[in-house]
C-alpha atoms as a PDB file:
ATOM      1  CA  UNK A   1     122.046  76.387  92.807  1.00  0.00           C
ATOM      2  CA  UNK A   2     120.472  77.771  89.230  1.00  0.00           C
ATOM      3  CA  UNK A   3     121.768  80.454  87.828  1.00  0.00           C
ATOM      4  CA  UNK A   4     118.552  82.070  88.028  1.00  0.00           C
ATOM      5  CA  UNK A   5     117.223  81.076  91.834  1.00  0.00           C
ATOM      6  CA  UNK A   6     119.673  84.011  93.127  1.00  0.00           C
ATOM      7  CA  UNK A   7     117.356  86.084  91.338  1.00  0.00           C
ATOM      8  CA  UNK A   8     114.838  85.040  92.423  1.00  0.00           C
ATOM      9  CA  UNK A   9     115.833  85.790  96.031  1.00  0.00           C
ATOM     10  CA  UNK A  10     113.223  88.825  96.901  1.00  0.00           C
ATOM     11  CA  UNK A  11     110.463  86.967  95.144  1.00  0.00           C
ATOM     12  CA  UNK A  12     111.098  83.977  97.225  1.00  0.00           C
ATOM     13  CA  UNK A  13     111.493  85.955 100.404  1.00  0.00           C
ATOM     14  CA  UNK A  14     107.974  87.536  99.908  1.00  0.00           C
ATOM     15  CA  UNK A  15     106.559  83.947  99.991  1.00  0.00           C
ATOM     16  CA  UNK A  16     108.572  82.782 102.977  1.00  0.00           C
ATOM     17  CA  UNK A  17     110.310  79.760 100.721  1.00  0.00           C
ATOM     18  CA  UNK A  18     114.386  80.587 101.962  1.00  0.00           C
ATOM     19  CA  UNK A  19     115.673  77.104 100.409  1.00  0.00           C
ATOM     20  CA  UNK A  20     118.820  76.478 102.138  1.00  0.00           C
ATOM     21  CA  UNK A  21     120.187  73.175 100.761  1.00  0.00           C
ATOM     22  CA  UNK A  22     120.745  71.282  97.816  1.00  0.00           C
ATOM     23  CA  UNK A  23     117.071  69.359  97.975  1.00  0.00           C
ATOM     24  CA  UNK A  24     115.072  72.290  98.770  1.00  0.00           C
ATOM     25  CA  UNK A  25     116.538  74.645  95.460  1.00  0.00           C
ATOM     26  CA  UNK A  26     116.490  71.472  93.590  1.00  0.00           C
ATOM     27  CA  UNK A  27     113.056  71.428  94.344  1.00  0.00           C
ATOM     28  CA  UNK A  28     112.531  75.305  93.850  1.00  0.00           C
ATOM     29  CA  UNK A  29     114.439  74.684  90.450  1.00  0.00           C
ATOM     30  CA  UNK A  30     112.472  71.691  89.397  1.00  0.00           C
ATOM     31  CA  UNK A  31     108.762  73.705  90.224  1.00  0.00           C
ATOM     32  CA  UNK A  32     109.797  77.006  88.404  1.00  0.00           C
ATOM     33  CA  UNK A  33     111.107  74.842  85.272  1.00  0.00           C
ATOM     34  CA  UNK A  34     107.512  73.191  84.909  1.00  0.00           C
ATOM     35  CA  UNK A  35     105.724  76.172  85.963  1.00  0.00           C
ATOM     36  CA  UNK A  36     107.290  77.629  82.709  1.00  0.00           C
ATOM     37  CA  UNK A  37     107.427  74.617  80.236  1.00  0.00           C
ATOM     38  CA  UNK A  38     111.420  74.377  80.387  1.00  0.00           C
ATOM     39  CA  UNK A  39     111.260  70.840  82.574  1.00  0.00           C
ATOM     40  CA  UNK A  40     114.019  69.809  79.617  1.00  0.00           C
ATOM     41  CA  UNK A  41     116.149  72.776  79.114  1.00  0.00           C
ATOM     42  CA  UNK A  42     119.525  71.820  80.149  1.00  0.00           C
ATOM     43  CA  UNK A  43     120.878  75.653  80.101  1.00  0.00           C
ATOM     44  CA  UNK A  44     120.182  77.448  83.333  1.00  0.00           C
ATOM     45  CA  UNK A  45     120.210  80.364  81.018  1.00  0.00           C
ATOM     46  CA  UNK A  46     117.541  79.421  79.064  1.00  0.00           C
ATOM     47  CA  UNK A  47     115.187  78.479  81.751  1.00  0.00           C
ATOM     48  CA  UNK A  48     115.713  81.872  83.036  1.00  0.00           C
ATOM     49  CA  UNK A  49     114.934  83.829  80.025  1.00  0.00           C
ATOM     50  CA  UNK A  50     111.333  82.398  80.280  1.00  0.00           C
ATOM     51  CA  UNK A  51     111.400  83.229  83.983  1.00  0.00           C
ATOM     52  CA  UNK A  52     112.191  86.769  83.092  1.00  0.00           C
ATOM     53  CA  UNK A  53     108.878  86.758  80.907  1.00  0.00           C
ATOM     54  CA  UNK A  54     106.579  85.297  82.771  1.00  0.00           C
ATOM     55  CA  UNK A  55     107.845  87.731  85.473  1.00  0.00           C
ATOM     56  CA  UNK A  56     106.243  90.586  83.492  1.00  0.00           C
ATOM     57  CA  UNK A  57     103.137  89.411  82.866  1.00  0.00           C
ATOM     58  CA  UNK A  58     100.457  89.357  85.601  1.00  0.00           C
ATOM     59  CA  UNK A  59      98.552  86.545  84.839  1.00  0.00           C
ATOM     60  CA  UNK A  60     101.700  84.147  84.704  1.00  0.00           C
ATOM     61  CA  UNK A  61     103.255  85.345  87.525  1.00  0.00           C
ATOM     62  CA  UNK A  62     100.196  84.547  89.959  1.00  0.00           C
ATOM     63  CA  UNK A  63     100.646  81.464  88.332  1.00  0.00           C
ATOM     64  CA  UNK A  64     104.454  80.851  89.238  1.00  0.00           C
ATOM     65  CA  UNK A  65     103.537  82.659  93.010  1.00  0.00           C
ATOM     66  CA  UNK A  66     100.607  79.883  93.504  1.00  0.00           C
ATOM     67  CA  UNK A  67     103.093  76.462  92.382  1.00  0.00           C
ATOM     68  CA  UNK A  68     105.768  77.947  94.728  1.00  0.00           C
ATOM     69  CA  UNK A  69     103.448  78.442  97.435  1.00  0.00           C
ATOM     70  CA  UNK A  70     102.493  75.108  97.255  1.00  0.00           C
ATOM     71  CA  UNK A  71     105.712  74.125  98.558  1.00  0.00           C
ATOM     72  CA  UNK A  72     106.759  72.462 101.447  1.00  0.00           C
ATOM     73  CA  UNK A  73     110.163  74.261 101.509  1.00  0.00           C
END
Protein backbone atom coordinates (compact mmCIF):
# COMPACT_ATOMS: atom_id res chain seq x y z
CA UNK A 1 0.00 0.00 0.00
CA UNK A 2 1.23 3.95 -0.25
CA UNK A 3 2.45 5.43 2.43
CA UNK A 4 -0.17 7.90 2.21
CA UNK A 5 -3.54 5.64 1.36
CA UNK A 6 -3.58 4.78 5.31
CA UNK A 7 -4.29 8.29 5.58
CA UNK A 8 -6.46 8.50 3.62
CA UNK A 9 -8.60 5.87 5.38
CA UNK A 10 -11.64 8.23 6.79
CA UNK A 11 -11.72 10.09 3.52
CA UNK A 12 -12.10 6.90 1.67
CA UNK A 13 -14.61 5.50 4.10
CA UNK A 14 -16.92 8.59 3.58
CA UNK A 15 -17.04 7.62 -0.16
CA UNK A 16 -17.62 3.92 0.39
CA UNK A 17 -14.14 3.00 -1.68
CA UNK A 18 -12.59 0.24 1.29
CA UNK A 19 -9.80 -1.11 -1.28
CA UNK A 20 -8.86 -4.36 0.08
CA UNK A 21 -6.19 -5.80 -2.26
CA UNK A 22 -3.25 -5.05 -4.10
CA UNK A 23 -5.29 -3.98 -7.55
CA UNK A 24 -7.86 -1.98 -5.94
CA UNK A 25 -5.08 0.53 -3.79
CA UNK A 26 -3.01 0.29 -6.82
CA UNK A 27 -5.77 1.72 -8.46
CA UNK A 28 -6.67 4.20 -5.53
CA UNK A 29 -2.83 5.09 -5.69
CA UNK A 30 -2.64 5.49 -9.40
CA UNK A 31 -6.12 8.01 -9.42
CA UNK A 32 -4.92 10.22 -6.42
CA UNK A 33 -1.29 10.53 -8.14
CA UNK A 34 -2.97 12.03 -11.41
CA UNK A 35 -5.60 13.77 -9.61
CA UNK A 36 -2.58 15.75 -8.16
CA UNK A 37 0.01 15.89 -11.07
CA UNK A 38 2.55 13.40 -9.23
CA UNK A 39 1.71 10.34 -11.92
CA UNK A 40 5.88 10.25 -11.92
CA UNK A 41 6.92 10.79 -8.42
CA UNK A 42 8.59 7.72 -7.35
CA UNK A 43 8.59 8.81 -3.43
CA UNK A 44 5.38 7.91 -1.70
CA UNK A 45 6.38 10.83 0.38
CA UNK A 46 6.28 13.21 -2.11
CA UNK A 47 3.04 12.30 -3.62
CA UNK A 48 1.64 12.76 -0.26
CA UNK A 49 2.85 16.16 0.47
CA UNK A 50 0.66 17.35 -2.51
CA UNK A 51 -2.16 15.23 -1.13
CA UNK A 52 -1.85 17.07 2.11
CA UNK A 53 -2.42 20.41 0.05
CA UNK A 54 -4.91 19.78 -2.02
CA UNK A 55 -6.62 18.41 1.15
CA UNK A 56 -6.91 22.01 2.41
CA UNK A 57 -8.19 23.64 -0.26
CA UNK A 58 -11.90 23.31 -1.18
CA UNK A 59 -11.91 23.56 -4.65
CA UNK A 60 -9.20 20.71 -5.11
CA UNK A 61 -10.52 18.51 -2.82
CA UNK A 62 -14.07 18.24 -4.62
CA UNK A 63 -11.87 17.60 -7.28
CA UNK A 64 -9.91 14.54 -5.72
CA UNK A 65 -13.66 13.40 -3.99
CA UNK A 66 -15.26 13.41 -7.73
CA UNK A 67 -12.02 11.11 -9.57
CA UNK A 68 -12.33 8.73 -6.55
CA UNK A 69 -15.91 8.47 -6.83
CA UNK A 70 -15.61 7.55 -10.16
CA UNK A 71 -14.22 4.37 -9.14
CA UNK A 72 -15.23 1.05 -9.52
CA UNK A 73 -13.50 -0.07 -6.27
Amino acid sequence: MSCYLRHLKPLLGELGIEPVNKEERKCVDQTVRAVVGKENEKMCAEVWMEVKVWLQDSKKKRQMVDALNKLKV
